[in-house]
Protein backbone atom coordinates (compact mmCIF):
# COMPACT_ATOMS: atom_id res chain seq x y z
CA UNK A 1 231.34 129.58 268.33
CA UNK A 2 227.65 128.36 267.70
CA UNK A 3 225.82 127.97 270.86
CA UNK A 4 221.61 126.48 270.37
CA UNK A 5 220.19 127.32 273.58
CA UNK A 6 216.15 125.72 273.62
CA UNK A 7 213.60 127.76 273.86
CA UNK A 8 211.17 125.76 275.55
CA UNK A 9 208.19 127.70 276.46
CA UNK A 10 209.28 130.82 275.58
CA UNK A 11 207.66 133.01 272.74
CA UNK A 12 209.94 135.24 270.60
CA UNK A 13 211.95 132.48 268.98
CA UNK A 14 214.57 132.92 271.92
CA UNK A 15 215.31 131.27 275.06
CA UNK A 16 213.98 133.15 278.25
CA UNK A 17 217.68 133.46 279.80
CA UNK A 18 218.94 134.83 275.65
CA UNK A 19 219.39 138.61 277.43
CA UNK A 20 222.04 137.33 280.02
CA UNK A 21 223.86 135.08 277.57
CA UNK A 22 224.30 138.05 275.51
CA UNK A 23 225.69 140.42 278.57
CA UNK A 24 228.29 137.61 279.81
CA UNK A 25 229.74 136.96 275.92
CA UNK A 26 229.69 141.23 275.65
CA UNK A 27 231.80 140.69 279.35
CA UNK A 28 233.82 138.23 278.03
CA UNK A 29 235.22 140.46 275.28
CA UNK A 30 233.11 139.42 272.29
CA UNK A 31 232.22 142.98 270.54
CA UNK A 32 229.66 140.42 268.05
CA UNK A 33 227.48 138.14 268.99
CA UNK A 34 225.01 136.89 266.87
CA UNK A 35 221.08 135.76 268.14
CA UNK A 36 219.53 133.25 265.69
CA UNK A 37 215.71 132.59 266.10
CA UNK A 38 214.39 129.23 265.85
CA UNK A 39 212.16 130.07 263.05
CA UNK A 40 210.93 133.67 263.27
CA UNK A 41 206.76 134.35 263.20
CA UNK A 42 204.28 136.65 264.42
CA UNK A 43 205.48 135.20 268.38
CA UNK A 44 208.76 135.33 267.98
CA UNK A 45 209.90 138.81 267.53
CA UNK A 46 210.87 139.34 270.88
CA UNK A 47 214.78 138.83 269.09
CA UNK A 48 213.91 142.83 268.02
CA UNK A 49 213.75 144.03 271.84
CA UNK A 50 217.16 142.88 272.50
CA UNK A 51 219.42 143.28 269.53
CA UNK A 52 220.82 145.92 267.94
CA UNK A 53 220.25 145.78 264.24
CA UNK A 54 218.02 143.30 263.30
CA UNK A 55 218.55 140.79 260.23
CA UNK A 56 215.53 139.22 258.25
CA UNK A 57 217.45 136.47 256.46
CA UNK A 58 215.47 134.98 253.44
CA UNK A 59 215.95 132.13 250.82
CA UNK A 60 214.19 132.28 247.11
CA UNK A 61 211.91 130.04 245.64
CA UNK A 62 210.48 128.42 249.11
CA UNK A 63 207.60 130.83 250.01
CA UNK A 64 209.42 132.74 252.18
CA UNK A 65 208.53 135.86 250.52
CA UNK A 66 204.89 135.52 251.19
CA UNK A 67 205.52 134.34 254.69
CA UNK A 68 207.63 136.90 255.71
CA UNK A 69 205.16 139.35 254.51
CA UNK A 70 202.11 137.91 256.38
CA UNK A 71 203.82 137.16 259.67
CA UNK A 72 204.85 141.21 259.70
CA UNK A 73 208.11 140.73 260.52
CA UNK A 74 209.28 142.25 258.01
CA UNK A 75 208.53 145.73 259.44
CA UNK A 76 211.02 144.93 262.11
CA UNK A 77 213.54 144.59 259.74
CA UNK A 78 216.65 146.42 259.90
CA UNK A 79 217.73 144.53 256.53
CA UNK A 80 216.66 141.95 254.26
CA UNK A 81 219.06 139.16 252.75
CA UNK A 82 218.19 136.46 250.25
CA UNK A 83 220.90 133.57 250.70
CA UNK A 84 221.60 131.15 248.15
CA UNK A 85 221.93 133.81 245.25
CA UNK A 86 224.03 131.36 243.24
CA UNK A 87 223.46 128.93 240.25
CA UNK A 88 219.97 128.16 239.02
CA UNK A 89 218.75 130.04 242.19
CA UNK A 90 220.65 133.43 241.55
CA UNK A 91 217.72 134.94 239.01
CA UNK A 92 214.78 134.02 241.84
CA UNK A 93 217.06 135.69 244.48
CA UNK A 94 217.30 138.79 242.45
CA UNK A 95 213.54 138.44 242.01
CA UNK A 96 213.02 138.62 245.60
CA UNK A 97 215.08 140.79 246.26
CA UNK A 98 213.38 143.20 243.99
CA UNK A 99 210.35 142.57 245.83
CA UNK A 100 211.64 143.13 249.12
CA UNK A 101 212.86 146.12 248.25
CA UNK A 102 209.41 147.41 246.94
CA UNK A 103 208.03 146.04 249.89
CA UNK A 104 210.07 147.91 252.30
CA UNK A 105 209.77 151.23 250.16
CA UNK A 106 206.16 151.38 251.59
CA UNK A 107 206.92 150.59 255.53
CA UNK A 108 207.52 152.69 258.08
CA UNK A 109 211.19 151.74 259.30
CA UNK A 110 211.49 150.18 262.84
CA UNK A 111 214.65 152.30 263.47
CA UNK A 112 214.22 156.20 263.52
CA UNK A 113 216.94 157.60 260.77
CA UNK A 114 217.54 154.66 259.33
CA UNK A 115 216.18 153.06 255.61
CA UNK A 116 216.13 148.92 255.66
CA UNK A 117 217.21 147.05 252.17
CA UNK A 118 217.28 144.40 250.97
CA UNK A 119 220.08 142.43 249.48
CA UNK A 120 221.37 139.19 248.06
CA UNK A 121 224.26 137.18 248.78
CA UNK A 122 225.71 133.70 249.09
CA UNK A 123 227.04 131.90 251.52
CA UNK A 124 228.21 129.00 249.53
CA UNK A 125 230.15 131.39 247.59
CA UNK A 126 231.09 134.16 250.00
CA UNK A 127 229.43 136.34 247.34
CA UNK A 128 227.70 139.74 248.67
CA UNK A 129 228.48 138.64 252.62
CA UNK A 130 231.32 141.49 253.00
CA UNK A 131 228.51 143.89 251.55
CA UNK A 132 226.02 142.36 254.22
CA UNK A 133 228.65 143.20 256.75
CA UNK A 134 229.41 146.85 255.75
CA UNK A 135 225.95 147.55 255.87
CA UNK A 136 225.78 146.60 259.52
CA UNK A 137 228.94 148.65 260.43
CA UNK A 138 227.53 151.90 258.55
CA UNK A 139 224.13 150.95 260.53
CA UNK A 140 226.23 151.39 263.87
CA UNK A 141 228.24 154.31 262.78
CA UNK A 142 224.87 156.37 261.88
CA UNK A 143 223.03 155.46 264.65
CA UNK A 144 225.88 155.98 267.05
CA UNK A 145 226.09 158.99 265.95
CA UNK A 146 222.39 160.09 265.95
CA UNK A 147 222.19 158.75 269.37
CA UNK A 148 219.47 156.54 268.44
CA UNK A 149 222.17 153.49 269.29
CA UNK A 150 222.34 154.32 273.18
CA UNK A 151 218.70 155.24 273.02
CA UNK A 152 218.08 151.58 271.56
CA UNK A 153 220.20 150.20 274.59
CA UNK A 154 218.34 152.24 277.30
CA UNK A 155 214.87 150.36 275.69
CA UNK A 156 216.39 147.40 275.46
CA UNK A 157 217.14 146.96 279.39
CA UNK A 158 213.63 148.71 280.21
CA UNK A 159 212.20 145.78 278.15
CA UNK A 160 214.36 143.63 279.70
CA UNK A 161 213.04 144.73 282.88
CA UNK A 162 209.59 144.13 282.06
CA UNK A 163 210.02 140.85 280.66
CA UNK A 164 211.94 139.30 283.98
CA UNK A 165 209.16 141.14 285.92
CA UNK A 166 206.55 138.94 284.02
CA UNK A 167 208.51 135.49 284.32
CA UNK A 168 208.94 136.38 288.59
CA UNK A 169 205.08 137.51 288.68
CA UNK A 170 204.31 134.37 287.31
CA UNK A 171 206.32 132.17 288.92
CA UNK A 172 205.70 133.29 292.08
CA UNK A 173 201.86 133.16 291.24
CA UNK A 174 202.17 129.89 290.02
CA UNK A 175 204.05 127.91 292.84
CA UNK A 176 201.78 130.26 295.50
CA UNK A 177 198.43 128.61 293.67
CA UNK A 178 199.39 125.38 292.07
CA UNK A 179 196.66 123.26 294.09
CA UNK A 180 193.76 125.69 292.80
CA UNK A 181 195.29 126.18 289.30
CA UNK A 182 194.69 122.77 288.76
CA UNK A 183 191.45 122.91 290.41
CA UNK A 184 190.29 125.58 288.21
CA UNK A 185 191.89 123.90 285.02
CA UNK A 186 189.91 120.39 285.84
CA UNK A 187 186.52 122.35 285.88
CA UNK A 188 187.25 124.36 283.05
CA UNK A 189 188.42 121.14 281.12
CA UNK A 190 184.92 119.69 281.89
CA UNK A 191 182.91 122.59 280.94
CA UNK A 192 181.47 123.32 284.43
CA UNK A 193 183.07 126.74 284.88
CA UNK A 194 183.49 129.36 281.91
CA UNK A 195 187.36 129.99 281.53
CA UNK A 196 186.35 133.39 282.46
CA UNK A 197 185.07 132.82 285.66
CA UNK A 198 187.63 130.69 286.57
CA UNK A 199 190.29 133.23 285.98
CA UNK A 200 188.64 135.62 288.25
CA UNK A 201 187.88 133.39 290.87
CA UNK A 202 191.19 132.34 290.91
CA UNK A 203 192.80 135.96 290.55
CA UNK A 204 190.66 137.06 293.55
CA UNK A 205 190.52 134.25 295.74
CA UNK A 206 192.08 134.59 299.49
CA UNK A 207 193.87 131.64 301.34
């Protein structure tokens, strides 16, 4: 079942609600649920606060390799994949993949007791997904085992926490000061109050 929920304003690539999808599918029985980012960059990493092992999935021959290194995402990475490793693409996914995996050999891994790779596989073919999934399943089984799974859960909800604090803050904030906002934005628009000003004023201001 493939679900698109929009992100709207949201940074991390996910939808702002993406944390209480995940708890009513876990509810309903589902013991995997996959999150897929709309395109993940140096905003949209929030995906890593609420998932368990995270997967950096690649293509060959598109840029992606440099991308993914500048956008840093990459040291989030639980694993790497290159997709399409078939036909005339299969010797520039074993390219990348050779220089994901030097890549990775110099980062400090996201997850305590745990070493990222990277990998190739194809979907088209169904070649090297089975490997994709076993390394998931021996990712759980370690880190269950370690501890650093529950640990990762625990985190998870504190960040969760602090991330529905922010949206209520502001909300609230927002609907309390909606005439001013507007004010504020008007004369900041025009240039006759500095942007910094105007935030304080409107932080400190009494009704």
């Amino acid at each position: 079942m493939h679900r698109p929920s929009p992100s709207g304003v949201s940074l991390g690539g996910v939808a702002a609600r993406t944390r209480e999808a995940l708890l009513l599918c876990e509810a309903a029985g589902y013991d995997v649920v996959l999150v897929e980012t709309v395109g993940v960059g140096q905003s949209e990493t929030a995906v890593r606060t609420m998932t368990d092992f995270f997967l950096l999935l690649q293509i060959a021959g598109a840029g992606d390799e440099l991308q993914g290194i500048k956008k840093g995402v990459i040291e989030l990475a639980d694993a790497i994949v290159v997709n399409k490793a078939d036909g005339e693409n299969l010797l520039r996914a074993e390219q990348a993949k050779m220089e994901y995996t030097k890549v990775l050999h110099f980062l400090h891994p996201f997850t305590p007791g745990w070493k990222p790779q990277a990998m190739t596989c194809s979907a088209l073919n169904s070649e090297g997904v089975d490997a994709v999934w076993q390394l998931i399943e021996q990712f759980r089984d370690e880190l269950t085992t370690s501890g650093v799974f529950d640990q990762r859960r625990r985190e998870q909800n504190v960040d969760w926490f602090k991330s529905l604090l922010q949206y209520a803050v502001m909300d609230r904030f927002t609907a309390e000061n909606h005439t001013a906002i507007n004010d504020y934005e008007a004369a900041v628009g025009e240039g006759s109050v500095p942007v910094s000003v105007a935030l304080d004023a409107l932080l400190n201001r009494e009704d």
